[in-house]
Protein backbone atom coordinates (compact mmCIF):
# COMPACT_ATOMS: atom_id res chain seq x y z
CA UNK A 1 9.81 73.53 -68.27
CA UNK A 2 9.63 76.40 -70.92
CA UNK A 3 6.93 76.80 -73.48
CA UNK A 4 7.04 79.13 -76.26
CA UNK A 5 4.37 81.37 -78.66
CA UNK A 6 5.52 79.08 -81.53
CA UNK A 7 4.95 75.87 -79.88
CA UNK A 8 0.93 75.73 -79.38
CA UNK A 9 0.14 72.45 -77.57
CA UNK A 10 -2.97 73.22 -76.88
CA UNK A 11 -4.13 72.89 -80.73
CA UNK A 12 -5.25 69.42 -81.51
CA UNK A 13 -8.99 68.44 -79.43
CA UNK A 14 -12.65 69.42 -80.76
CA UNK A 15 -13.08 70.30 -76.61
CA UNK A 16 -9.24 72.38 -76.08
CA UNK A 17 -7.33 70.87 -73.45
CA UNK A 18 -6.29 74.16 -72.38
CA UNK A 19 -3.06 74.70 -70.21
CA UNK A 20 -3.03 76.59 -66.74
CA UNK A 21 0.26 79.02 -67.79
CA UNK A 22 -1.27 82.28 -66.69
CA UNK A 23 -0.94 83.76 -63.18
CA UNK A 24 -1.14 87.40 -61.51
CA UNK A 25 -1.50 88.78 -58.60
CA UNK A 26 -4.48 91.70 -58.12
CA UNK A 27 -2.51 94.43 -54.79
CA UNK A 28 -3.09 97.88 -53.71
CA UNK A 29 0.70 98.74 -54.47
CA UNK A 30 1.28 96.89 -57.66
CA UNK A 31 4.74 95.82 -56.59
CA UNK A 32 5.46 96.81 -53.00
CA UNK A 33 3.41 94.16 -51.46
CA UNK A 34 4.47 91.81 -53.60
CA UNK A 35 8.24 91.95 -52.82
CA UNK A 36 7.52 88.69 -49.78
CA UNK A 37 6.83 86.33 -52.32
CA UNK A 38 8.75 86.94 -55.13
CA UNK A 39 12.21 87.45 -52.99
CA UNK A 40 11.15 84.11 -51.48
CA UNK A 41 11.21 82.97 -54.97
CA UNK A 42 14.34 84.41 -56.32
CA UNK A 43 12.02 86.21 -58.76
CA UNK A 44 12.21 90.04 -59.66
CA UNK A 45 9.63 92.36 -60.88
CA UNK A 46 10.26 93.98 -64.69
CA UNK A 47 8.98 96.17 -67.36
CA UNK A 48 7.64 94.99 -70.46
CA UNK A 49 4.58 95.48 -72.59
CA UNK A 50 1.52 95.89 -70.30
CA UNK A 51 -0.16 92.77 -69.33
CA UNK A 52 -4.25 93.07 -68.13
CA UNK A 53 -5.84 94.17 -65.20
CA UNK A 54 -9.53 94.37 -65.02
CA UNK A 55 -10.51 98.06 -63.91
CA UNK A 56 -14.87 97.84 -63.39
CA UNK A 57 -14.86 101.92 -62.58
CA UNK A 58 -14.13 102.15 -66.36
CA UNK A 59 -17.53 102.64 -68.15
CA UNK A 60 -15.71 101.36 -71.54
CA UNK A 61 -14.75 98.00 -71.53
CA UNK A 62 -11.47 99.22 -73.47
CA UNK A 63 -10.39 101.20 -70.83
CA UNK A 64 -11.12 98.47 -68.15
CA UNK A 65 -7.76 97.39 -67.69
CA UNK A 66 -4.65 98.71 -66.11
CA UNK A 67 -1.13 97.76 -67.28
CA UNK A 68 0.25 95.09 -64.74
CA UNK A 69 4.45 93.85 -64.90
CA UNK A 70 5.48 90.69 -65.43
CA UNK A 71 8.14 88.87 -62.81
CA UNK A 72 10.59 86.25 -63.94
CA UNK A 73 12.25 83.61 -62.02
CA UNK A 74 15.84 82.93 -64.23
CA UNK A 75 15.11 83.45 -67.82
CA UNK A 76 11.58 83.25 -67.81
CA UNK A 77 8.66 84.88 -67.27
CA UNK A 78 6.63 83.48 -64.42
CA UNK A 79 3.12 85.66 -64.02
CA UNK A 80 2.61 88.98 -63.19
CA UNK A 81 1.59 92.08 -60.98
CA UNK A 82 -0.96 94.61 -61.48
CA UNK A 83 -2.66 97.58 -59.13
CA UNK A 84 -6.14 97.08 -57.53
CA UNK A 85 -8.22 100.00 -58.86
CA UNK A 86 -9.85 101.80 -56.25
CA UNK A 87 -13.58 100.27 -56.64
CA UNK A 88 -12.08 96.86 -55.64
CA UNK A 89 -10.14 98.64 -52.39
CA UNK A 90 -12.88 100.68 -51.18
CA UNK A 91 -15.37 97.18 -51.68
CA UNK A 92 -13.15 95.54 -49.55
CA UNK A 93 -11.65 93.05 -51.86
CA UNK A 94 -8.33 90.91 -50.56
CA UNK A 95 -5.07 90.91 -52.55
CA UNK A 96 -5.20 87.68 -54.34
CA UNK A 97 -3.52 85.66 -56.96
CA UNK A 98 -5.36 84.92 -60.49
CA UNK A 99 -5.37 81.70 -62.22
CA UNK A 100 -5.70 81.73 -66.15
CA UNK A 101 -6.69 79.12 -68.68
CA UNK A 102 -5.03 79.47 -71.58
CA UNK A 103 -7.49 78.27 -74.48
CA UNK A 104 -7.18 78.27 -78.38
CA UNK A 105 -10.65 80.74 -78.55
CA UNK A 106 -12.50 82.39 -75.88
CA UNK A 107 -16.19 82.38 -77.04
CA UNK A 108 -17.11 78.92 -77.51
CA UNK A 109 -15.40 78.41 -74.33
CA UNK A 110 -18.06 81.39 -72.40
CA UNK A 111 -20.61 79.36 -74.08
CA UNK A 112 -19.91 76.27 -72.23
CA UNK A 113 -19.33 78.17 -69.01
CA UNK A 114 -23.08 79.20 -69.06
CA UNK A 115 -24.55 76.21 -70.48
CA UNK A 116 -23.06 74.25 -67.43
CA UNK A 117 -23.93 76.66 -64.82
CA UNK A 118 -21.40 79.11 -64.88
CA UNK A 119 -21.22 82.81 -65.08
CA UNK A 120 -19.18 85.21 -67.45
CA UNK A 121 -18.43 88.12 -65.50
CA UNK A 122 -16.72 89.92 -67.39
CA UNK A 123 -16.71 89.32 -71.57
CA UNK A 124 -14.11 88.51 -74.24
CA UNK A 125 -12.13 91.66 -74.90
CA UNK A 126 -9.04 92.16 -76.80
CA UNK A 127 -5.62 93.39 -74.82
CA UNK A 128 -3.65 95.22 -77.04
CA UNK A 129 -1.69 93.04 -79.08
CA UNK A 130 -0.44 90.34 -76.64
CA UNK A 131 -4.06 88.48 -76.33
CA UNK A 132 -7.58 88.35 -75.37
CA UNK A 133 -9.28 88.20 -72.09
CA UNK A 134 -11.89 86.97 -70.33
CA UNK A 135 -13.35 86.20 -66.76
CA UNK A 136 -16.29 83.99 -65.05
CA UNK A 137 -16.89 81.97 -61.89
CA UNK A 138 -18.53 78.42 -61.72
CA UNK A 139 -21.34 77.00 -60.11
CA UNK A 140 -19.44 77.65 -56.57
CA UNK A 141 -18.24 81.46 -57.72
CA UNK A 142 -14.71 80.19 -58.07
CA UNK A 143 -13.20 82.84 -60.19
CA UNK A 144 -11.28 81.74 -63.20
CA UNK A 145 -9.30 83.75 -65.99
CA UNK A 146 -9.34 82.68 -69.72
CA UNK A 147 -6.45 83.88 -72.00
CA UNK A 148 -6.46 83.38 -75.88
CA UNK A 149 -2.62 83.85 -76.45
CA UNK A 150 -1.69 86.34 -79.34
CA UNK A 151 1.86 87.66 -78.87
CA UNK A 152 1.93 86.50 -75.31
CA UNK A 153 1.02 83.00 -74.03
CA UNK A 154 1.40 83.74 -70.44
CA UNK A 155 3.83 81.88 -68.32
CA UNK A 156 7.23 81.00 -70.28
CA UNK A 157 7.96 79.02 -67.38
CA UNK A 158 6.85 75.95 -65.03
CA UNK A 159 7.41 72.94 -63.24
CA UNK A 160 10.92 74.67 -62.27
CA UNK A 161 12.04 75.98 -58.77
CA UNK A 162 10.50 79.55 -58.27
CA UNK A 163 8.36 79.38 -60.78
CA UNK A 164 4.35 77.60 -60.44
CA UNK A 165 4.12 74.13 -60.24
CA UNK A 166 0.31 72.67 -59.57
CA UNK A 167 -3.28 74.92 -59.04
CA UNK A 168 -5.71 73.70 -57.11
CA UNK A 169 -9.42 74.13 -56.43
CA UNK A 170 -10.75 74.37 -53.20
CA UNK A 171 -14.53 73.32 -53.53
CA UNK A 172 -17.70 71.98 -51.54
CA UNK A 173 -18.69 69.66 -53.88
CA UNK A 174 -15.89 67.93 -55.77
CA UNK A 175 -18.13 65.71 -58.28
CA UNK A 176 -20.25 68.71 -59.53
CA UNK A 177 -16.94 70.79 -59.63
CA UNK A 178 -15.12 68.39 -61.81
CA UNK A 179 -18.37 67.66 -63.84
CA UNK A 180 -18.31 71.35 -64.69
CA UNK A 181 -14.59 71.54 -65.53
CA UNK A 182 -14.93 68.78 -68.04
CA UNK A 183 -17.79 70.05 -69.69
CA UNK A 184 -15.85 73.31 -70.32
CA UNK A 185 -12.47 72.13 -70.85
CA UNK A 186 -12.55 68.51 -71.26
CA UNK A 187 -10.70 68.13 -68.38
CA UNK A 188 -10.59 64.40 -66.22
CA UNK A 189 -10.00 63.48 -63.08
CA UNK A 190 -8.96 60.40 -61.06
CA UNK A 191 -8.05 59.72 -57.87
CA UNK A 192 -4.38 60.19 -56.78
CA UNK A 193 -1.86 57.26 -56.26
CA UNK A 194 -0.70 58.77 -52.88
CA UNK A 195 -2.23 59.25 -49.80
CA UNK A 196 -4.16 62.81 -50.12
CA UNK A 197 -7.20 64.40 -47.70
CA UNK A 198 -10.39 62.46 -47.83
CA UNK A 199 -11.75 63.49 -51.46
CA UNK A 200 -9.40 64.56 -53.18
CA UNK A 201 -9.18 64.78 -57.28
CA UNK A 202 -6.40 64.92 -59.64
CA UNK A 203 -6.86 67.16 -62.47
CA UNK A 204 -5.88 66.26 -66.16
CA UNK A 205 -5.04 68.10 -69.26
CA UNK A 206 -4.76 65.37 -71.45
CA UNK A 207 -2.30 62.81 -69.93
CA UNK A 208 -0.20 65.37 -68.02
CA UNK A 209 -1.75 66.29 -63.94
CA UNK A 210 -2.28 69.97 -63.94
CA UNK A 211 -4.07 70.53 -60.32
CA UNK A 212 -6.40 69.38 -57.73
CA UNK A 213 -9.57 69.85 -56.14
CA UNK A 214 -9.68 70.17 -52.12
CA UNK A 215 -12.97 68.99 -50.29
CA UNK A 216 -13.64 71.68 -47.96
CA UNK A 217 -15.36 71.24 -44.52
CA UNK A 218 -17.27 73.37 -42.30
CA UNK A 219 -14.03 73.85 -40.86
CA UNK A 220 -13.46 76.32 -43.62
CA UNK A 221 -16.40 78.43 -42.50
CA UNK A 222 -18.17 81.05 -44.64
CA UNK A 223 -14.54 81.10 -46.93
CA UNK A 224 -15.90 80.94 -50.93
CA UNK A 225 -14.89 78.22 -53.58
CA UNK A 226 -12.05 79.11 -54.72
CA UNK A 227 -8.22 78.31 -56.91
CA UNK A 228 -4.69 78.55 -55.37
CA UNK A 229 -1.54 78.33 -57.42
CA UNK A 230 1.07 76.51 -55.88
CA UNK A 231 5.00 77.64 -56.02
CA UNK A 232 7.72 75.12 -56.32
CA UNK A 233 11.24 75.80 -54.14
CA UNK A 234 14.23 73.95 -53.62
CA UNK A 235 14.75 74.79 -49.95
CA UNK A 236 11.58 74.64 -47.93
CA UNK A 237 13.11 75.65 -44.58
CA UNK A 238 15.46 79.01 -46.34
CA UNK A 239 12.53 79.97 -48.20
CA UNK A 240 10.23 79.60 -45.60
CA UNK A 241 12.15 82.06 -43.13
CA UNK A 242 12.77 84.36 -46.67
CA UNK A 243 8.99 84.77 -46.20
CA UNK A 244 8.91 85.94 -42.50
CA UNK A 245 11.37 88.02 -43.12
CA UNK A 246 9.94 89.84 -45.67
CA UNK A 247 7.23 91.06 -43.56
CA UNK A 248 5.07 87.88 -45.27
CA UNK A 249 3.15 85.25 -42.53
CA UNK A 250 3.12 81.42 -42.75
CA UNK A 251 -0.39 80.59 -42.13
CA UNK A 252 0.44 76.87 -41.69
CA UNK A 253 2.99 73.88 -42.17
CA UNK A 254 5.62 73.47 -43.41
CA UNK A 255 4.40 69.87 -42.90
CA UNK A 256 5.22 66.69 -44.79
CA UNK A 257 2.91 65.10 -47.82
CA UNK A 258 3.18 62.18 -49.80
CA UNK A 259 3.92 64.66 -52.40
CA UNK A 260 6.93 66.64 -50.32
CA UNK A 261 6.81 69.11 -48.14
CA UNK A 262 3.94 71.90 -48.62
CA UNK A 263 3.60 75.93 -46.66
CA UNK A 264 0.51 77.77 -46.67
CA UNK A 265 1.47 81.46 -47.14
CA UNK A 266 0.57 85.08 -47.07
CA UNK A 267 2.54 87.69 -48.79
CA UNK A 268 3.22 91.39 -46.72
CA UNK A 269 -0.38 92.55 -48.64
CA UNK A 270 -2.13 89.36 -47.14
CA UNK A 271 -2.73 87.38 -50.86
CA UNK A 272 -2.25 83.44 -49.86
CA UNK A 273 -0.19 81.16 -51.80
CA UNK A 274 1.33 77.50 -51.29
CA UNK A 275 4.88 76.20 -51.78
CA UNK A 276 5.66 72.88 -52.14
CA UNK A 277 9.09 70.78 -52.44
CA UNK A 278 8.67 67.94 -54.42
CA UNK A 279 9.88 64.70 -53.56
CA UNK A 280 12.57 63.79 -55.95
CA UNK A 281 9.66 60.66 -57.00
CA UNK A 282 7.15 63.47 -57.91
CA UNK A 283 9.94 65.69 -60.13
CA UNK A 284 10.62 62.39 -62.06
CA UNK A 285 7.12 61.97 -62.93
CA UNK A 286 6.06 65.10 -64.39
């Protein structure tokens, strides 16, 4: 599925139904550790205008941001990479995918994060020419990334093999999560016509499923709230030894779902990710 600038379909509601078509990934190297996830994808690194990166050891908030590179998976681009300044390394901070939100304006959107409970960590701020940018965490401290699309609206490309297919949000308290996410967004959520892990929540941008929210357990130990973007693939078994051999680390599965079959990854830097092959019911339905 391709979206374009011209084509805003996130326009129309007083509360935005915003679109999750945003997604980077915060390593030491910028590209090098990234190579175990993106091979595994078919997907290649580029140059093209400089996308954000949030640098804190930057006293003005102008200056906060390092340029990141896009990736594409076939004619598209997918998300990009950026470098992890060296405040974020020496703190100890884990490569890690970013989720972003794309939304039609970013300050009445801040406002709602804080009137529900949220936190704005770091402000609106403009990014060159290509958008404006903004970050917060929810009740849990889930962080979340907000992107008011000027010249680039993120993603060209989902719901295709290689390229992001579903985010989810791995939470202790589902009901106050999805409370929170409605408020802000005007997102709702039901309960999924499949078989899914006690709890579980469908998220909804309008009529169209965008992600889910995970119960998490004391299984899960001392691990934060948090989102995980989830990569679509064609060939679960090919693409799972693609990662191994990349120097990346399957953390668990693959294992069969109602929805097809799902991996829990790591790339060669350690940043987790999911892949999932759909079941030809689920790629007829979106």
């Amino acid at each position: 599925m391709r979206y374009k600038p011209s084509v805003s379909p996130w326009e129309p509601a007083p509360i935005t139904p915003p679109r999750v078509l945003k997604h980077d990934a915060a390593t030491p190297e910028g590209r090098r550790e990234l190579r175990a996830a993106l091979a595994a994808h078919n997907a290649t690194v580029g140059k093209s205008r400089p996308s954000p990166h949030f640098d804190p050891t930057k006293p003005d908030p102008a200056a906060r941001y390092k340029p990141s590179q896009p990736y594409y998976a076939k004619d598209g681009t997918v998300g990009g990479v950026g470098q992890m300044n060296a405040e974020m390394l020496e703190g100890g901070a884990p490569q890690s995918w970013n989720v972003y939100v794309t939304v039609n304006e970013l300050e009445p959107v801040l406002a709602r994060v804080e009137e529900h409970g949220g936190k704005v960590i770091f402000p609106a701020m403009d990014v060159l020419d290509v958008g404006r940018l903004a970050y917060f965490t929810d009740p849990e401290g889930a962080i979340l990334a907000l992107w008011q699309p000027k010249k680039n609206i993120g993603a060209g490309v989902v719901d295709e093999p290689g390229t992001v297919c579903w985010v989810e949000l791995a939470s202790r308290d589902i009901k106050a999560a999805c409370d929170f996410y409605a408020n802000v967004f005007g997102w709702t959520n039901s309960e999924p016509p499949h078989e899914v892990p006690s709890g579980y929540r469908m998220l909804k941008n309008g009529e169209k499923d965008i992600g889910g929210t995970l119960q998490m357990t004391e299984e899960w130990g001392e691990m934060p709230a948090h989102w995980s973007v989830y990569f679509e693939v064609e060939d679960m078994p090919m693409v799972a030894s693609r990662v191994t051999e990349l120097g990346g680390e399957l953390k668990f599965g693959p294992f069969d779902s109602p929805v097809g079959q799902i991996a829990v990854c790591a790339d060669d830097g350690g940043a987790h990710f999911y892949m999932m092959e759909l079941t030809d019911a689920m790629k007829a339905n979106r």
